[in-house]
N, C-alpha and C. Protein backbone atom coordinates (compact mmCIF):
# COMPACT_ATOMS: atom_id res chain seq x y z
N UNK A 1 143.17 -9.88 -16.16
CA UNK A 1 142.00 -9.12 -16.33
C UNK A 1 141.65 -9.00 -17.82
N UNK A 2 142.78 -8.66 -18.47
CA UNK A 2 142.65 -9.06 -20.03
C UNK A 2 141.96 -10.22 -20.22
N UNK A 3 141.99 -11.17 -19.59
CA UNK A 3 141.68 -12.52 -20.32
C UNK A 3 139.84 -12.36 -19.81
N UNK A 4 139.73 -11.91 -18.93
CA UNK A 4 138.30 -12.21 -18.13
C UNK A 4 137.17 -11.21 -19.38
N UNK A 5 137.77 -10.17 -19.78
CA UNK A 5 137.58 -9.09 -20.65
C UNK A 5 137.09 -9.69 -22.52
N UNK A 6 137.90 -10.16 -22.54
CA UNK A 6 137.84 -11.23 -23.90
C UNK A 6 137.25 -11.72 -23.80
N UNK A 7 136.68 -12.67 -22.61
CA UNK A 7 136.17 -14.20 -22.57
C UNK A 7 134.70 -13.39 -22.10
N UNK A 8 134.51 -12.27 -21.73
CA UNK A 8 133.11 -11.47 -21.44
C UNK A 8 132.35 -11.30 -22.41
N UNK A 9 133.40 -10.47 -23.68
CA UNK A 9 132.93 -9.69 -24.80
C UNK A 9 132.45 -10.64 -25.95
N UNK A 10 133.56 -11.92 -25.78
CA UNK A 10 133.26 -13.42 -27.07
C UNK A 10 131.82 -13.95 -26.44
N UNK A 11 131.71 -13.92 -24.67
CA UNK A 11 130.51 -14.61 -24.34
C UNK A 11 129.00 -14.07 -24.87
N UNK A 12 129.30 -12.12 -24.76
CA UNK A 12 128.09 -11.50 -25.11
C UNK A 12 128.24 -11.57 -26.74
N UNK A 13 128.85 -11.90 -27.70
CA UNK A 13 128.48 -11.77 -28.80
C UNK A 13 128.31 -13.22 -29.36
N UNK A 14 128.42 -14.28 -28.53
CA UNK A 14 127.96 -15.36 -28.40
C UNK A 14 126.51 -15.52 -28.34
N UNK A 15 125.92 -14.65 -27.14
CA UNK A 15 124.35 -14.77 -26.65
C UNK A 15 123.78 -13.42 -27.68
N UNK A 16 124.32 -12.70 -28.30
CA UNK A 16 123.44 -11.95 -29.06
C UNK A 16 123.36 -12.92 -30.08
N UNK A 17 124.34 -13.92 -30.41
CA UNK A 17 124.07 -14.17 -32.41
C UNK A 17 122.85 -15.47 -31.39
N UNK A 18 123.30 -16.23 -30.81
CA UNK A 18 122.56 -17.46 -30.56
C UNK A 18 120.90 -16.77 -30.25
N UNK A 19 120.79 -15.40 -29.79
CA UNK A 19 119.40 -15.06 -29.56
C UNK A 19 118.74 -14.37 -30.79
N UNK A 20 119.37 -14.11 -32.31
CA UNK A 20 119.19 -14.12 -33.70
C UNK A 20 118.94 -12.75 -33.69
N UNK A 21 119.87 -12.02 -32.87
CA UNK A 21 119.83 -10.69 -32.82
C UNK A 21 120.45 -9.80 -34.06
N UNK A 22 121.41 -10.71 -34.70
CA UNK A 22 122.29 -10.54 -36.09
C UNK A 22 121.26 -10.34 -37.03
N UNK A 23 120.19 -11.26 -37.43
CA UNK A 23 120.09 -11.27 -38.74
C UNK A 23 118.87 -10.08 -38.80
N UNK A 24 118.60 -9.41 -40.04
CA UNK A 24 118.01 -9.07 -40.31
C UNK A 24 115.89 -8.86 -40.40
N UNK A 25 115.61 -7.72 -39.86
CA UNK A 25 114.76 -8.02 -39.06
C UNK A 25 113.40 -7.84 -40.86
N UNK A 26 112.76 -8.85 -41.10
CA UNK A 26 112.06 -8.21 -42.01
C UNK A 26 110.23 -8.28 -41.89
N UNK A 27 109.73 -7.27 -42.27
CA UNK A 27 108.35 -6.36 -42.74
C UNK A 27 107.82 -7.84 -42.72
N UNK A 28 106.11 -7.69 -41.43
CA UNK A 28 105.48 -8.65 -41.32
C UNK A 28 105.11 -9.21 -43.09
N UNK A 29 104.34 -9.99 -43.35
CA UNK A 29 103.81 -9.74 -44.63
C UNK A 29 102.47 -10.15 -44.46
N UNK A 30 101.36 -9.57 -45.06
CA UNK A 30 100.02 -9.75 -44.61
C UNK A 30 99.81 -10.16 -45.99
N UNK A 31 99.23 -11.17 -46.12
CA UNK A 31 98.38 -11.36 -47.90
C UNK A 31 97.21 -10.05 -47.74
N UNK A 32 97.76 -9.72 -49.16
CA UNK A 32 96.72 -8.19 -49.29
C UNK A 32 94.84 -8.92 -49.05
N UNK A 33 94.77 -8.33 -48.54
CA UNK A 33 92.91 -8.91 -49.43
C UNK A 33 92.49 -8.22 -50.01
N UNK A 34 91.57 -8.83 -51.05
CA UNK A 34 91.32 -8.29 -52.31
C UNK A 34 89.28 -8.41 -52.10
N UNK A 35 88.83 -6.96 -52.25
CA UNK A 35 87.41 -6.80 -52.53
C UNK A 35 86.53 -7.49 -53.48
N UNK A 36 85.42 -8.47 -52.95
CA UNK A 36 84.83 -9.35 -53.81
C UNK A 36 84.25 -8.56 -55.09
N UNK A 37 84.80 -8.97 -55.85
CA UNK A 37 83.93 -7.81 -57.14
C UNK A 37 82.22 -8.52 -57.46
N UNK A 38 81.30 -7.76 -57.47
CA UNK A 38 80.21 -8.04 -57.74
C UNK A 38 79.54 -8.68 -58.89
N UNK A 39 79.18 -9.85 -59.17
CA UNK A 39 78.69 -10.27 -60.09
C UNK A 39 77.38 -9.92 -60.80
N UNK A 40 77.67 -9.34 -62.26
CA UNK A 40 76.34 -8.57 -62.45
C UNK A 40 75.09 -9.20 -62.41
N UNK A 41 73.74 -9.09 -62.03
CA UNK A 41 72.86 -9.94 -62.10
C UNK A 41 72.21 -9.40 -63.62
N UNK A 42 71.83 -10.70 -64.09
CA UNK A 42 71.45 -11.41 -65.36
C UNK A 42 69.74 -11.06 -64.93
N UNK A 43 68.51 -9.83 -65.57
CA UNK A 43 67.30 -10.16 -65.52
C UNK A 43 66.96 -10.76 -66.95
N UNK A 44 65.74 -11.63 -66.51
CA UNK A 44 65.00 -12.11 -67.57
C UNK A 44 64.76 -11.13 -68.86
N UNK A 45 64.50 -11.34 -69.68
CA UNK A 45 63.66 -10.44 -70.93
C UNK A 45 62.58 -11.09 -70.51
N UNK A 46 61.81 -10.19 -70.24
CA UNK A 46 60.37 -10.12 -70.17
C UNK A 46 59.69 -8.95 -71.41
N UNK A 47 60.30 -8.82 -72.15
CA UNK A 47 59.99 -8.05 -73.73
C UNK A 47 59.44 -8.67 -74.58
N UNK A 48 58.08 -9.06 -74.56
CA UNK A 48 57.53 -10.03 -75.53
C UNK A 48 58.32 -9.51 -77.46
N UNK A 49 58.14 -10.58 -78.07
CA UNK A 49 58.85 -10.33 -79.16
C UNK A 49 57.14 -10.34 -80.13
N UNK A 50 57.69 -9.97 -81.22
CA UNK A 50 56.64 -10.41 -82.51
C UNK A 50 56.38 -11.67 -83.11
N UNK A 51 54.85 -11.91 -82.78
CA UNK A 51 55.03 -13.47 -83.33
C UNK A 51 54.82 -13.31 -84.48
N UNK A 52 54.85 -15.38 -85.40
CA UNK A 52 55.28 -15.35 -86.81
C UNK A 52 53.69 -15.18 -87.00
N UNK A 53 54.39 -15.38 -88.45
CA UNK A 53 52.71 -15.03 -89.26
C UNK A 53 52.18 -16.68 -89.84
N UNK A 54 50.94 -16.85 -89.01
CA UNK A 54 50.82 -18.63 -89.52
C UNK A 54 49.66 -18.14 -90.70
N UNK A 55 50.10 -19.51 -91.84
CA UNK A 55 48.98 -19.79 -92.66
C UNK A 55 48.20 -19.74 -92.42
N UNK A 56 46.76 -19.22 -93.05
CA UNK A 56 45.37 -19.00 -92.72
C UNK A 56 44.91 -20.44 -92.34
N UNK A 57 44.77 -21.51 -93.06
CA UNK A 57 44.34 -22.85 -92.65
C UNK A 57 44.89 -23.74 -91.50
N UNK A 58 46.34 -23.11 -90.78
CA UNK A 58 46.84 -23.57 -89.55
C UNK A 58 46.71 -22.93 -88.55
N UNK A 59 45.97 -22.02 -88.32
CA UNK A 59 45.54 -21.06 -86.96
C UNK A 59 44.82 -21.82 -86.11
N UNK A 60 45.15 -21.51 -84.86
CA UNK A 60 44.65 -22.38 -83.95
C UNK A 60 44.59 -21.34 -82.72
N UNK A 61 43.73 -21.53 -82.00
CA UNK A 61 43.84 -20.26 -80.84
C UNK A 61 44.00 -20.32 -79.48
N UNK A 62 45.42 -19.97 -78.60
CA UNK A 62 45.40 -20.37 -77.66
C UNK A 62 45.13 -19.19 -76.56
N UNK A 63 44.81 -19.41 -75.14
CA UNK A 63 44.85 -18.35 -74.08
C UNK A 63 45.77 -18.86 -73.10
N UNK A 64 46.18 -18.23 -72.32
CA UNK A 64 46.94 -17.50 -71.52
C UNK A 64 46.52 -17.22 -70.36
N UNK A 65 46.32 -17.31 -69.07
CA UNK A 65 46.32 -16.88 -68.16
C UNK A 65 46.54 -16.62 -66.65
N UNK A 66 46.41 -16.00 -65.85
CA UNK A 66 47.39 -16.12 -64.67
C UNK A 66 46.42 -15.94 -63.63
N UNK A 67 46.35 -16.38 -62.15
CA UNK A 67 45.14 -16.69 -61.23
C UNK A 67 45.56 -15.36 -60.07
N UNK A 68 44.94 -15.06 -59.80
CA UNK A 68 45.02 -13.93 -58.74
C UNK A 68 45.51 -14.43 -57.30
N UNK A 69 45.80 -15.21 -56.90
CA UNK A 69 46.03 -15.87 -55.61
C UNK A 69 47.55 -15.43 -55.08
N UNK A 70 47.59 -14.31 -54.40
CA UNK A 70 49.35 -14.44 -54.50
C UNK A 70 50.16 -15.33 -53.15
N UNK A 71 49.79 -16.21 -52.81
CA UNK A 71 50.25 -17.54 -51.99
C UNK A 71 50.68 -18.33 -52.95
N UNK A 72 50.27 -18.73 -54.22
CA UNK A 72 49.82 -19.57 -54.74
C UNK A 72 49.78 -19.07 -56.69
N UNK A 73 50.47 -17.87 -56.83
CA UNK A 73 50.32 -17.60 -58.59
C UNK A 73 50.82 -18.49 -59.34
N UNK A 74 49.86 -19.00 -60.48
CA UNK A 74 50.35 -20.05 -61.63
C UNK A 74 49.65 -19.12 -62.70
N UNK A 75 50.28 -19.96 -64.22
CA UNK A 75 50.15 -19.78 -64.97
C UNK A 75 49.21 -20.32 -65.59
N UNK A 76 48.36 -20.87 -66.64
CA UNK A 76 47.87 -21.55 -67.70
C UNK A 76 48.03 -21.34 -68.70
N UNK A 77 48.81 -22.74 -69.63
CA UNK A 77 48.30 -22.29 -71.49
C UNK A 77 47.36 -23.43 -71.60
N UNK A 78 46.40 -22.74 -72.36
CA UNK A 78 45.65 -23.92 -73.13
C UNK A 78 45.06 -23.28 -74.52
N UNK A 79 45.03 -24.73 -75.30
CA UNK A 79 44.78 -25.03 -76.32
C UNK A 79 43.04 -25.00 -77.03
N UNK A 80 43.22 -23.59 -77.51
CA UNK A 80 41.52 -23.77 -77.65
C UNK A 80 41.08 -24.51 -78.91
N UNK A 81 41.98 -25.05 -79.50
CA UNK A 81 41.49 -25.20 -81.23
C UNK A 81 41.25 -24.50 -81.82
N UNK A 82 40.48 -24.50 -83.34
CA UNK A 82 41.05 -23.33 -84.07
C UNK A 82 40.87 -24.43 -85.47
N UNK A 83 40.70 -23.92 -86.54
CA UNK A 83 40.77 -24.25 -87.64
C UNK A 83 42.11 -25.48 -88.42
N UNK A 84 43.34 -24.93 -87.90
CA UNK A 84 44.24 -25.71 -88.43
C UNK A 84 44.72 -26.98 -86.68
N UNK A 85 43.90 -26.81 -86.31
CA UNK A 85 43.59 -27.87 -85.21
C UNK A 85 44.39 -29.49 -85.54
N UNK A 86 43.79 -29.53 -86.74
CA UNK A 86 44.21 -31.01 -87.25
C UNK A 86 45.50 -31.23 -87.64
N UNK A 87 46.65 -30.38 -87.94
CA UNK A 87 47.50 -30.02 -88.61
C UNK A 87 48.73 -29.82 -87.42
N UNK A 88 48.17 -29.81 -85.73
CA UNK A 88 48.86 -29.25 -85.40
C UNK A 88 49.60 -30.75 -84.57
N UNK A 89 51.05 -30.81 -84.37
CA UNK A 89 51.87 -31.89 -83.86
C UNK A 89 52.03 -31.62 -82.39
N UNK A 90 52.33 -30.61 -81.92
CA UNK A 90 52.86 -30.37 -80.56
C UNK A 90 52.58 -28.83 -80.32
N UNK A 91 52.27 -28.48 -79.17
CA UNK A 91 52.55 -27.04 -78.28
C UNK A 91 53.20 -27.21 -77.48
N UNK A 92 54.53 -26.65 -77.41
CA UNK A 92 55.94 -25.94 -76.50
C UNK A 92 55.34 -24.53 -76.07
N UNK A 93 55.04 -25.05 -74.26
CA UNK A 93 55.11 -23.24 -73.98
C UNK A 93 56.31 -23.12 -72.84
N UNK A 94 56.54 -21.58 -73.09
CA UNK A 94 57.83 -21.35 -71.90
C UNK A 94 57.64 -20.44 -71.46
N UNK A 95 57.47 -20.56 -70.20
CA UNK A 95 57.08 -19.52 -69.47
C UNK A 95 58.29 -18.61 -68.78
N UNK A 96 58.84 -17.37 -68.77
CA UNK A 96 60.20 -16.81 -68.61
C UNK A 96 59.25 -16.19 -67.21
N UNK A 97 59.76 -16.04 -66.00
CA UNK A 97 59.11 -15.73 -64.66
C UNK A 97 60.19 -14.05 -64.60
N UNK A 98 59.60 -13.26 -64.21
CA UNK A 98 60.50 -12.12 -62.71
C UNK A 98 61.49 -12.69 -62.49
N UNK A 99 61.49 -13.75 -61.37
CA UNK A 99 62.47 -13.74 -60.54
C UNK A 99 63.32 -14.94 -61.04
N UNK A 100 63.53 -14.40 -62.89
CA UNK A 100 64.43 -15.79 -63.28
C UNK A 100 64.55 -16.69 -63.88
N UNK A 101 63.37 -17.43 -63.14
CA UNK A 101 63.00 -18.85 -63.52
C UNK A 101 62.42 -18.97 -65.12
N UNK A 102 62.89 -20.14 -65.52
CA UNK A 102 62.04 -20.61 -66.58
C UNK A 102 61.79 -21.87 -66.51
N UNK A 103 60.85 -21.84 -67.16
CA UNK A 103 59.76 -23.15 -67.55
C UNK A 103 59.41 -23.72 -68.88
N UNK A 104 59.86 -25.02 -69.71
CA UNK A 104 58.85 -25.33 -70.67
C UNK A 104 58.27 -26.63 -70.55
N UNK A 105 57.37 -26.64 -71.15
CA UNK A 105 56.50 -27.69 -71.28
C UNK A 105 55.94 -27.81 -72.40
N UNK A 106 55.69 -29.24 -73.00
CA UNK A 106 55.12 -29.73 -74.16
C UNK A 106 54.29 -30.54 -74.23
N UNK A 107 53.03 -30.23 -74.93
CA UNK A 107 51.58 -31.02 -75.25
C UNK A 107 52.05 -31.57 -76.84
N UNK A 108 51.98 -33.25 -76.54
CA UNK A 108 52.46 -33.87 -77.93
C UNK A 108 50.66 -33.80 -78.23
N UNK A 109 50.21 -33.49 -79.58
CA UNK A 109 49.03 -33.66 -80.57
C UNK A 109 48.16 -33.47 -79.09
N UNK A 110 48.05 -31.83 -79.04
CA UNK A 110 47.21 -31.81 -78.43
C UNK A 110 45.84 -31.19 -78.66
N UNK A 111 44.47 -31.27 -78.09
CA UNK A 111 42.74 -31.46 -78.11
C UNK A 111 42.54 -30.46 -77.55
N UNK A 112 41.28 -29.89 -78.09
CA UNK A 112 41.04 -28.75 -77.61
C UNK A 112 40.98 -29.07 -76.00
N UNK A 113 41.11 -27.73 -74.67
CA UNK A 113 40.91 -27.67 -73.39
C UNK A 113 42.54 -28.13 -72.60
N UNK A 114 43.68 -28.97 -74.02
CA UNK A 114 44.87 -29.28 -73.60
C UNK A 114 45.33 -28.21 -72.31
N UNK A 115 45.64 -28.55 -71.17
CA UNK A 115 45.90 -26.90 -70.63
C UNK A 115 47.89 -27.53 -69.96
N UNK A 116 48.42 -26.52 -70.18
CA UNK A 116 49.62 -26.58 -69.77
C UNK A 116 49.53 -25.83 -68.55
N UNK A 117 50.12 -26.43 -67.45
CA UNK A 117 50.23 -25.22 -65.91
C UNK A 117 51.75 -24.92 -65.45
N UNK A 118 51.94 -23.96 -65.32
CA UNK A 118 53.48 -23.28 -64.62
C UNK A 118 53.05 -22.28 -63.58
N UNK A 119 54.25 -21.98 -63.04
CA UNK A 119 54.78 -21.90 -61.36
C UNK A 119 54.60 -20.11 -62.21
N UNK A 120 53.91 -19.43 -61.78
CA UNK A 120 54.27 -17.70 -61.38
C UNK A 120 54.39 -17.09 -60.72
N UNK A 121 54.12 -15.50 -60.79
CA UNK A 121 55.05 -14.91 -59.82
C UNK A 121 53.89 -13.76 -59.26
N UNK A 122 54.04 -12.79 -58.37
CA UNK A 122 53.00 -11.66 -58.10
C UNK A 122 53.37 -10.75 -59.04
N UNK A 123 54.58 -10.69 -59.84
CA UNK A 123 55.15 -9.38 -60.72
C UNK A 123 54.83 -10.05 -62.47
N UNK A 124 54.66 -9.42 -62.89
CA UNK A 124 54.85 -9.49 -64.56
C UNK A 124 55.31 -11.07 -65.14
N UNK A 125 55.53 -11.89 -65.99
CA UNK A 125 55.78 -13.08 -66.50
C UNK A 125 55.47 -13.02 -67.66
N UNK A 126 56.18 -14.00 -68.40
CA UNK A 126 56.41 -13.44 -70.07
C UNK A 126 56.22 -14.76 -70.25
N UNK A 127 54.82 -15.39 -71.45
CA UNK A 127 54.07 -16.71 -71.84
C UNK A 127 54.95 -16.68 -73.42
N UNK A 128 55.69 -17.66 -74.23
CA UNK A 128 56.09 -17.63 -75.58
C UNK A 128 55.22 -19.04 -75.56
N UNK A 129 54.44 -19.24 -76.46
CA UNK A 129 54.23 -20.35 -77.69
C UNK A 129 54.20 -20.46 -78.45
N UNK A 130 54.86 -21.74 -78.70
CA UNK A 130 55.30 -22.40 -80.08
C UNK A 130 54.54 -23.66 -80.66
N UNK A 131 54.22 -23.93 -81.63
CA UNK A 131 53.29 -24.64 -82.16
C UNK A 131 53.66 -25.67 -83.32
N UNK A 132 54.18 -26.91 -83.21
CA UNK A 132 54.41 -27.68 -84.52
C UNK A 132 54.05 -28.07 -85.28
N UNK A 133 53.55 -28.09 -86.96
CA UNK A 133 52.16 -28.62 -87.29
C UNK A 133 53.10 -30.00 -88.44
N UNK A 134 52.42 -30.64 -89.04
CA UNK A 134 52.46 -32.03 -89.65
C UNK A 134 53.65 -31.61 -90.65
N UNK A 135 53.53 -30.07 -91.24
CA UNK A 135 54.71 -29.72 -92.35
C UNK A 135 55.73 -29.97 -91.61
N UNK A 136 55.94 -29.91 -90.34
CA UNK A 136 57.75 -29.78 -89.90
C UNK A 136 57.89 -28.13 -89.74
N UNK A 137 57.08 -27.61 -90.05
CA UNK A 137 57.03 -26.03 -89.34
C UNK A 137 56.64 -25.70 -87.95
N UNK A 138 57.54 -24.64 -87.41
CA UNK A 138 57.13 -24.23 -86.13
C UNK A 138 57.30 -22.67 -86.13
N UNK A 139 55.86 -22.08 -85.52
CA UNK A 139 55.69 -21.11 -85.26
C UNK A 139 55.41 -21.07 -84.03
N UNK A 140 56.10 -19.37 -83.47
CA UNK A 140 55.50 -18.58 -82.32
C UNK A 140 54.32 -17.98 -82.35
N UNK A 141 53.15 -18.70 -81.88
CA UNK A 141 51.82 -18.01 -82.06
C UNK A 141 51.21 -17.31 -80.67
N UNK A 142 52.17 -16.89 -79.84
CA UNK A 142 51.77 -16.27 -78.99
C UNK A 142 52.92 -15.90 -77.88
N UNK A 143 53.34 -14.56 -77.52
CA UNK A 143 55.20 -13.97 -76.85
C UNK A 143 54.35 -12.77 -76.34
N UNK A 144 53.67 -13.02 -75.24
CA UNK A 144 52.98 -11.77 -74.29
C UNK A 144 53.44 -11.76 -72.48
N UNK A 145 52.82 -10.78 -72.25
CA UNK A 145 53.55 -10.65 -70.83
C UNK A 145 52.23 -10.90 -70.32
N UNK A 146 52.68 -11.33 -69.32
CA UNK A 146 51.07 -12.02 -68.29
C UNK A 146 51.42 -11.03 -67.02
N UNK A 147 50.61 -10.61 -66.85
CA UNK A 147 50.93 -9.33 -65.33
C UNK A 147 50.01 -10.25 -64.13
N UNK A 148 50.38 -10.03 -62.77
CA UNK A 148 49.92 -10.44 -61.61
C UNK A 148 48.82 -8.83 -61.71
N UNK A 149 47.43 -9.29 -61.75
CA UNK A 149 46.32 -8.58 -61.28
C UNK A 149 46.24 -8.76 -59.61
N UNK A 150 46.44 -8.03 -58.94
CA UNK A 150 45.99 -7.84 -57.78
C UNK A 150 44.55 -7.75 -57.47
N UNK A 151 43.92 -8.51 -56.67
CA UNK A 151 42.51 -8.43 -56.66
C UNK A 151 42.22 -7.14 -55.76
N UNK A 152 42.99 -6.64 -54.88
CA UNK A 152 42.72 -5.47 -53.77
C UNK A 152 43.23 -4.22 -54.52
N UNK A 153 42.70 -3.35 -55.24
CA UNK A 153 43.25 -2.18 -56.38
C UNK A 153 44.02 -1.19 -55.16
């Protein structure tokens, strides 16, 4: 009976280790998750700046303007001429939008009526031009905000 007793107790501590009842039981582990941190959003400057001061004999006069259509808002620069007309190499305009976007575009030696067109917005838009003349100088002759006029007040 001794022997049946032994050969019981070796069998059950046989089927506990073989069923890994021995080893040590350890803490699920979950990878923590971690909260997306928010990326700050970046707005445009729409803060027109101060333009330069051009020589009296290189003034040239441009407009600006924006179409009431809000399906469909664009911009215009054009080139009205102006006294230092002859003098002038290129107009760079950049148009900084609301929602972001920017735009430039360049009229090489451009004639009076030159008109530059960009993509706008129904909210506010900020027009900078820049103007190159024959010296190798470039001035900002125009850093205004163009507002969406609503035609329905």
């Amino acid at each position: 009976m001794k022997c049946l007793i032994t050969i019981l107790t070796v069998f059950c501590i046989a089927l506990v280790m073989v069923a890994g009842c021995t080893t040590p039981v350890e803490p699920d582990t979950t990878p923590e998750t971690t909260a997306p941190t928010a990326t700050p959003t970046v707005l445009p400057d729409l803060r027109p700046q101060p333009t330069d001061v051009v020589p009296l004999y290189q003034q040239v006069s441009i407009q600006i303007s924006k179409n009431t259509v809000a399906t469909d808002p664009w911009i215009s620069v054009v080139f009205a001429g102006g006294g230092g007309q002859s003098y002038v190499v290129s107009m760079q305009a950049t148009v900084i939008r609301s929602d972001g976007g920017i735009e430039t575009e360049i009229a090489q030696s451009p004639g009076i009526q030159t008109t530059l067109m960009f993509a706008g917005t129904t909210r506010d838009d900020r027009a900078i031009v820049n103007v190159t003349y024959t010296d190798g100088m470039t001035y900002t002759v125009k850093d205004e905000l163009v507002p969406f006029q609503n035609i329905n007040p």
